[in-house]
Protein backbone atom coordinates (compact mmCIF):
# COMPACT_ATOMS: atom_id res chain seq x y z
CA UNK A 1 42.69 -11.35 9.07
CA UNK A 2 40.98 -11.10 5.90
CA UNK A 3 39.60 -7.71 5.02
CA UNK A 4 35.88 -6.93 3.51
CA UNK A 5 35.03 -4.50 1.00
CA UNK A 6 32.14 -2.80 1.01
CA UNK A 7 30.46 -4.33 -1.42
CA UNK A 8 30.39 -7.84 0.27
CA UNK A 9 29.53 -6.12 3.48
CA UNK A 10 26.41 -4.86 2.31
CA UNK A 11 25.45 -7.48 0.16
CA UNK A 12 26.25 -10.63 2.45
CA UNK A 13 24.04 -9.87 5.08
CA UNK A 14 21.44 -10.01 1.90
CA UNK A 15 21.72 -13.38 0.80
CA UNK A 16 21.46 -14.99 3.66
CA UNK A 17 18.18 -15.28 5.47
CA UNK A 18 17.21 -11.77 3.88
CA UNK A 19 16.48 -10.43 7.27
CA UNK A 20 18.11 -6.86 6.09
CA UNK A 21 16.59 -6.45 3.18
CA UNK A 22 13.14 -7.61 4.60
CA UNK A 23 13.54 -5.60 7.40
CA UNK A 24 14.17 -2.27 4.98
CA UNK A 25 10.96 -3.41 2.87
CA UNK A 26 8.57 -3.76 5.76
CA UNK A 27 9.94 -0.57 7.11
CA UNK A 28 9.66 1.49 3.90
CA UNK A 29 6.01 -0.30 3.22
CA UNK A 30 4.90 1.11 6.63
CA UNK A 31 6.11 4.58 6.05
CA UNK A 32 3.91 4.66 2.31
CA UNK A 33 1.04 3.11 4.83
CA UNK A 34 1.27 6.23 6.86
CA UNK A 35 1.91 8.30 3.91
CA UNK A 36 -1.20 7.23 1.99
CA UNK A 37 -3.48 6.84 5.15
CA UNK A 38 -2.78 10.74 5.63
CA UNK A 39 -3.10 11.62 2.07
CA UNK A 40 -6.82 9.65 2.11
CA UNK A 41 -7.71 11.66 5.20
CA UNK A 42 -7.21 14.51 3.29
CA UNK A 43 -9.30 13.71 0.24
CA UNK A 44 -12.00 12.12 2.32
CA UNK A 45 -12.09 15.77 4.28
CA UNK A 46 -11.84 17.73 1.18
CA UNK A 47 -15.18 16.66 -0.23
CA UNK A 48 -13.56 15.55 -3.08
CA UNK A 49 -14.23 12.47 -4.96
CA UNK A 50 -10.76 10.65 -5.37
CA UNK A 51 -10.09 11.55 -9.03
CA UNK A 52 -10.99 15.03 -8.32
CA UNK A 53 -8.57 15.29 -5.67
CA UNK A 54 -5.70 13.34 -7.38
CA UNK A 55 -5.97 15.95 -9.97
CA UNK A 56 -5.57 18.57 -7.99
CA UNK A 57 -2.97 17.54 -6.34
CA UNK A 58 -1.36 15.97 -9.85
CA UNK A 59 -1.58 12.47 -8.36
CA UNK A 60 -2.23 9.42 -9.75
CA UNK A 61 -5.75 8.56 -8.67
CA UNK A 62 -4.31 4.82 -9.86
CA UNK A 63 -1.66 4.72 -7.34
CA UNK A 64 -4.32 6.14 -4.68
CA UNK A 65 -6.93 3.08 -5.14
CA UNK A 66 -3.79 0.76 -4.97
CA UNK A 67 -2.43 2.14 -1.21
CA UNK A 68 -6.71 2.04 -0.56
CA UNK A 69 -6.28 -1.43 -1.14
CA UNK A 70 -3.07 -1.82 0.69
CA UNK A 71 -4.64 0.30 3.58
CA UNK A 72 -7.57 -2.59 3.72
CA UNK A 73 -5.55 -5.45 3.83
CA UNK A 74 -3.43 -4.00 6.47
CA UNK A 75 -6.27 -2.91 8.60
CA UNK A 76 -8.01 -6.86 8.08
CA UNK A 77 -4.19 -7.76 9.30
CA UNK A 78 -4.65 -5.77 12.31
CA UNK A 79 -8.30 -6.16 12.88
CA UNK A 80 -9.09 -9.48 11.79
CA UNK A 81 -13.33 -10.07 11.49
């Protein structure tokens, strides 16, 4: 029986298909979807234009209008028109 080291048991399922390592993007995309849809819920209840609010809370207000635009196309995924 041939042993496997770590390394090739990690990165074999990889090259495959890429199932695992699609699987971990679409999981950790999700998570920044919630992240960022609670974070706009915030600003949008703070009264706060966006820049205003990303500098108060020493954000980017360029990585906010990206994860808007993320948020969008996820919800015309969902909720196609």
């Amino acid at each position: 029986m041939q042993s496997v080291g770590f390394f090739e048991l990690i990165v074999s399922p990889l090259s495959g298909d890429g199932f695992v390592l699609g699987e971990i993007q679409r999981i950790k995309h999700q998570k920044a979807l919630e992240y960022w849809s609670q974070i706009l819920k915030e600003q949008q209840e703070s009264g706060l234009c966006i820049k205003a609010f990303c500098r108060s809370r020493q954000m980017s207000h360029h990585a906010m209008y990206y994860w808007i635009k993320e948020l969008r196309e996820e919800a015309m995924l969902v909720n196609p028109q």
